[in-house]
C-alpha atoms as a PDB file:
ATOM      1  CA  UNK A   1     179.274  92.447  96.144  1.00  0.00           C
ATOM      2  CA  UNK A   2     177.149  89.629  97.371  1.00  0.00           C
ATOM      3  CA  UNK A   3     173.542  89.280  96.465  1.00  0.00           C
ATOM      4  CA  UNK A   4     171.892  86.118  97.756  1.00  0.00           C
ATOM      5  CA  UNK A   5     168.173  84.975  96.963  1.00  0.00           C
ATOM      6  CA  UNK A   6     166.844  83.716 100.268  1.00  0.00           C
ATOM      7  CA  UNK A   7     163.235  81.945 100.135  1.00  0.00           C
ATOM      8  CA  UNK A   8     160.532  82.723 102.617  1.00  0.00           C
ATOM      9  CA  UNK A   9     158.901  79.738 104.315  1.00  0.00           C
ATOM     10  CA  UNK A  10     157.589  77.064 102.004  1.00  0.00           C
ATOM     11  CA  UNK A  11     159.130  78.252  99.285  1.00  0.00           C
ATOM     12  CA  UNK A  12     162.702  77.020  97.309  1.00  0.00           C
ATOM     13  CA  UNK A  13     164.819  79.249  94.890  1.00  0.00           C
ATOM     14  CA  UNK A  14     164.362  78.253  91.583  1.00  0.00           C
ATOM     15  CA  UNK A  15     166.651  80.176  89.279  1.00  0.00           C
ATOM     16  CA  UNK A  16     168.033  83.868  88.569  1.00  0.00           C
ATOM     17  CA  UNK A  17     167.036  85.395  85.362  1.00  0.00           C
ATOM     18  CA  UNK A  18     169.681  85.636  82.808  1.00  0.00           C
ATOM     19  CA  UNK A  19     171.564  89.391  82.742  1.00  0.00           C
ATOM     20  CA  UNK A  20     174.530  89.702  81.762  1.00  0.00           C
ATOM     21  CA  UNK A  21     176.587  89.350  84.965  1.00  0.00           C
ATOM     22  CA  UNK A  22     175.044  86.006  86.137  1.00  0.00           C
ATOM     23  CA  UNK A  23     176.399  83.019  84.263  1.00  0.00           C
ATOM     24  CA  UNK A  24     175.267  80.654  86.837  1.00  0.00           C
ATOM     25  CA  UNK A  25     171.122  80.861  86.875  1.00  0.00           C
ATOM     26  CA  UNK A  26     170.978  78.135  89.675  1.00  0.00           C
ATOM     27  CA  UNK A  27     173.470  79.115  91.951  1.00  0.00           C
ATOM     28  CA  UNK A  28     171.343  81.228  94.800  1.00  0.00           C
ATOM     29  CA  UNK A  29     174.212  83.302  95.836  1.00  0.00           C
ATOM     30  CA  UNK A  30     175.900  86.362  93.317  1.00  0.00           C
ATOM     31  CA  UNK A  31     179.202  86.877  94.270  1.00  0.00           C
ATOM     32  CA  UNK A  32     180.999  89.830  91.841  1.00  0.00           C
ATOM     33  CA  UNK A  33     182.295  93.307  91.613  1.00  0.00           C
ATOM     34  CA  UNK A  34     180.054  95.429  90.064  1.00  0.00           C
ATOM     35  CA  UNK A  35     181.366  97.887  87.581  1.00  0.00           C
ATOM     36  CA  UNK A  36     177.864  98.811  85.826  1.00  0.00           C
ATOM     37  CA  UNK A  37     175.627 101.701  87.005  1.00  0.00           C
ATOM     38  CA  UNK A  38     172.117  99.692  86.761  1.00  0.00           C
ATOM     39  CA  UNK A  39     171.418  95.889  86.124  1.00  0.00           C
ATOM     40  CA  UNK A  40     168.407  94.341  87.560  1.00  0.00           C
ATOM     41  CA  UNK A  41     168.322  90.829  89.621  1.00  0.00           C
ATOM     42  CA  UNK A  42     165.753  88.638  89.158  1.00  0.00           C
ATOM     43  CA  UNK A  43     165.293  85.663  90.999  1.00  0.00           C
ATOM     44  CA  UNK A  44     162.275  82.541  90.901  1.00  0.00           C
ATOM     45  CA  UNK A  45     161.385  80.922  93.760  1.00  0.00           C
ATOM     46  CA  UNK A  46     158.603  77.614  93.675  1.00  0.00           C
ATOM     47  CA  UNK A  47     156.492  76.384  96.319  1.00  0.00           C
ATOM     48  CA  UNK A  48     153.340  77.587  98.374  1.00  0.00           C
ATOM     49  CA  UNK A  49     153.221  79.735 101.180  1.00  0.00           C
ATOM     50  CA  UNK A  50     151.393  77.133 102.986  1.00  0.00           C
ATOM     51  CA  UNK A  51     154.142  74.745 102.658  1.00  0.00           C
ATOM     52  CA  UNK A  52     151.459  72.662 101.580  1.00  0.00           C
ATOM     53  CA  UNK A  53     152.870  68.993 100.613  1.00  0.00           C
ATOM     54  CA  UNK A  54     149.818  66.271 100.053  1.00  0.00           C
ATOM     55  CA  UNK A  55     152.572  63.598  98.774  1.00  0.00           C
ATOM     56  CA  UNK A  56     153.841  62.607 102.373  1.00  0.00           C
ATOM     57  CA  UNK A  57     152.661  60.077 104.383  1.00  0.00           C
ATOM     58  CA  UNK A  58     150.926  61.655 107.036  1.00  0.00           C
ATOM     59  CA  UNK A  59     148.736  63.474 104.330  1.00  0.00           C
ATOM     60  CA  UNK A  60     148.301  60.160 102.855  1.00  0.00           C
ATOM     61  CA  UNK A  61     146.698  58.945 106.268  1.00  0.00           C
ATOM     62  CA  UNK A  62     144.143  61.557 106.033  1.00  0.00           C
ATOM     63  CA  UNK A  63     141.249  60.968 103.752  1.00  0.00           C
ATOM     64  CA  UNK A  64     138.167  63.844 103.195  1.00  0.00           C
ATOM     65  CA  UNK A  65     135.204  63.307 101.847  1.00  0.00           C
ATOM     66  CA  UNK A  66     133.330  65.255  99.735  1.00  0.00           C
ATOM     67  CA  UNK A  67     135.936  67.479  98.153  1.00  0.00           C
ATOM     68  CA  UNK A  68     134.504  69.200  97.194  1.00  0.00           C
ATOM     69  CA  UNK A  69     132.261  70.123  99.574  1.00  0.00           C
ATOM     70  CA  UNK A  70     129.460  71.981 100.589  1.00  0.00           C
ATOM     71  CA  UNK A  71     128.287  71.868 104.073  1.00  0.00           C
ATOM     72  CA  UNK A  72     130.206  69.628 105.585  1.00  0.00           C
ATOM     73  CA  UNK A  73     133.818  67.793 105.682  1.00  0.00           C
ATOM     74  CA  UNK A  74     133.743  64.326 106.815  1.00  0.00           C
ATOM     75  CA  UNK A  75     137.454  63.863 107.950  1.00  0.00           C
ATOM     76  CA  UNK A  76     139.130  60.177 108.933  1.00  0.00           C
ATOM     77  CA  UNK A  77     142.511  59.036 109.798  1.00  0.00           C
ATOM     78  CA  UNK A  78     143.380  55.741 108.386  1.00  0.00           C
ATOM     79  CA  UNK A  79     147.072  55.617 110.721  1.00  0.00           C
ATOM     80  CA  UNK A  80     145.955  53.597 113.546  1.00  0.00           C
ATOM     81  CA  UNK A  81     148.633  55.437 115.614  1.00  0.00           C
ATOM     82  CA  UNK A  82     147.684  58.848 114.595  1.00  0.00           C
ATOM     83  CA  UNK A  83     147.326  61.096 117.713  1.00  0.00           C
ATOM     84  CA  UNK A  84     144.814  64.027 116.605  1.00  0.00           C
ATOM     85  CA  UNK A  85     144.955  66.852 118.869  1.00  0.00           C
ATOM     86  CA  UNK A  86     143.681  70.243 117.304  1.00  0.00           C
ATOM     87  CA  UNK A  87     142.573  71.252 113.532  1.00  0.00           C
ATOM     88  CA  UNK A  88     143.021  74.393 111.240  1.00  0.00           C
ATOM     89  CA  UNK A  89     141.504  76.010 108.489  1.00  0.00           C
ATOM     90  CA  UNK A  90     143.990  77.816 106.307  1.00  0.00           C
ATOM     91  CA  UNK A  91     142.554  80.096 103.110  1.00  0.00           C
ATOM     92  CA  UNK A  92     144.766  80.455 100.234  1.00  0.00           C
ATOM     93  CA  UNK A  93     146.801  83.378 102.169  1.00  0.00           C
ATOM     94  CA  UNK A  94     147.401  81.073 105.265  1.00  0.00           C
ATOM     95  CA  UNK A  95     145.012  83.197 107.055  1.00  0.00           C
ATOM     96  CA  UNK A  96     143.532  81.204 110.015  1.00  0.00           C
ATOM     97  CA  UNK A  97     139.319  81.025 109.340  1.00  0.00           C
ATOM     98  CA  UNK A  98     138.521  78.217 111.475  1.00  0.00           C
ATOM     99  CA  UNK A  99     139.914  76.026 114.346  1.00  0.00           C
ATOM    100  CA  UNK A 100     138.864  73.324 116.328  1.00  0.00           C
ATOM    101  CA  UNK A 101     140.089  70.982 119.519  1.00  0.00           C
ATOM    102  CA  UNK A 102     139.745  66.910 119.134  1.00  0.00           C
ATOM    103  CA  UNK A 103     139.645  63.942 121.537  1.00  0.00           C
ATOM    104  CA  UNK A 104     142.912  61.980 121.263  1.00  0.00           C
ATOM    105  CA  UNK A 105     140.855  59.327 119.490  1.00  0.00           C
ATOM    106  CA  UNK A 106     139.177  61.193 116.768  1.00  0.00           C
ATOM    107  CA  UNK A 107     139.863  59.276 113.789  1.00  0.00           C
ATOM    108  CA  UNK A 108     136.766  60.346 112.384  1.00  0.00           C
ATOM    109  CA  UNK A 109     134.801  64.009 112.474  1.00  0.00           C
ATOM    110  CA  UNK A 110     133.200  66.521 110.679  1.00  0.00           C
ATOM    111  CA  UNK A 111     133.806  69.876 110.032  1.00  0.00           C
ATOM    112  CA  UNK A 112     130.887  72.678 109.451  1.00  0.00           C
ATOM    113  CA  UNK A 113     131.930  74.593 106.064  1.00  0.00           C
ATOM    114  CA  UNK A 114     128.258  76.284 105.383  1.00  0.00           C
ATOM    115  CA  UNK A 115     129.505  79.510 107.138  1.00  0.00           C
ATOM    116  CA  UNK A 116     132.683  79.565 105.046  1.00  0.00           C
ATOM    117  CA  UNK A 117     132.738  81.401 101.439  1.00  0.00           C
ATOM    118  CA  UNK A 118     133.283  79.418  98.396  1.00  0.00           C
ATOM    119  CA  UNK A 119     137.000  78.646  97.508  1.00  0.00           C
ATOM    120  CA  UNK A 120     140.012  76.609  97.915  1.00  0.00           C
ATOM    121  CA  UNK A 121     140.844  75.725 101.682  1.00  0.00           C
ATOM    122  CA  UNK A 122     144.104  73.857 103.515  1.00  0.00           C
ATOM    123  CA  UNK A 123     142.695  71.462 106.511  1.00  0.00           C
ATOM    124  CA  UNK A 124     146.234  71.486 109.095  1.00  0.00           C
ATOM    125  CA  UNK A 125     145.673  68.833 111.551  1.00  0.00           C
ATOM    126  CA  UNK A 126     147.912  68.770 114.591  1.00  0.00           C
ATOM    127  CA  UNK A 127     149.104  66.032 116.354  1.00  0.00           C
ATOM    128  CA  UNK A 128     149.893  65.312 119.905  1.00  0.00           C
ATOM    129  CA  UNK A 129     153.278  64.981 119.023  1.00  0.00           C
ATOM    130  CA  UNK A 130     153.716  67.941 117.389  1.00  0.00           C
ATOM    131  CA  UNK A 131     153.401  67.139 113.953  1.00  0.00           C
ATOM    132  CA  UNK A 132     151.400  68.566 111.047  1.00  0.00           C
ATOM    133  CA  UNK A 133     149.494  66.837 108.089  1.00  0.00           C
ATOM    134  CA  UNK A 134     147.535  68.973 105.636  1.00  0.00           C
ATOM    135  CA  UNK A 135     145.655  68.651 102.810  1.00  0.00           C
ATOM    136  CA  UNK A 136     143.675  70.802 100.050  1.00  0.00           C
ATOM    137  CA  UNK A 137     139.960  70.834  99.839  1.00  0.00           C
ATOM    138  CA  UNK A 138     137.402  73.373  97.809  1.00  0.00           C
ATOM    139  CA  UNK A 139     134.534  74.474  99.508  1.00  0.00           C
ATOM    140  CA  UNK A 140     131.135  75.104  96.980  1.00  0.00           C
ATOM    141  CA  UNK A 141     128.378  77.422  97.258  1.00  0.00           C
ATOM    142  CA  UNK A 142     125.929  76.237  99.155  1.00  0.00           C
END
């Protein structure tokens, strides 16, 4: 029997849970014949389901200010090639609660946040070319 421990999108297997079939916990695929009537299968998986990664460069290139924030985002792009073409706002469950179009040369803009309730928030910023840079910001009560 083959059991394999396949990661949804943003996510990376981590490890299996010790039983006592698996004596490799960081291999992601099981590979045995099973001769017991019930063992369970555990496995661990890291990440975010926003696939949220503020350590690359693009993210680097994107500054906000306040975070956190109340009203308003003040966004800039410090890349002097950067391309911005369209912005999302992702809550915590990637669910979509705002979106906006920009100007090829918007290095700098602001983003309304009154209308939004208070939490954690991803800002996804699209590029002309395609790409994506995001970044983390908490939104206050007002």
């Amino acid at each position: 029997m083959k059991i394999e421990a396949i990661a949804a999108p943003g996510y990376h297997f981590s490890h299996w849970d010790p039983n006592a079939l698996i004596s490799n916990t960081a291999d992601s695929i099981f590979i045995d014949t099973l001769d017991v009537s019930t063992i369970d299968f555990t496995a661990y998986f890291e990440g975010s389901p926003l696939g949220v990664d503020d350590d690359n460069a693009a993210a680097a290139a994107l500054r906000l200010y306040p975070n956190p924030v109340h009203t308003a985002l003040e966004v800039s792009l410090t890349d002097p090639t950067a391309k911005p073409k369209a912005y999302e706002l992702l809550d915590m469950l990637g669910n979509r609660v705002l979106e906006g179009s920009l100007g090829s040369n918007s290095k700098h803009f602001y983003i309304t946040t009154s209308t939004l309730p208070a939490g954690s928030y991803v800002l996804r910023l699209h590029d002309a070319d395609g790409r994506m840079s995001n970044r983390v910001f908490i939104k206050l009560e007002d």
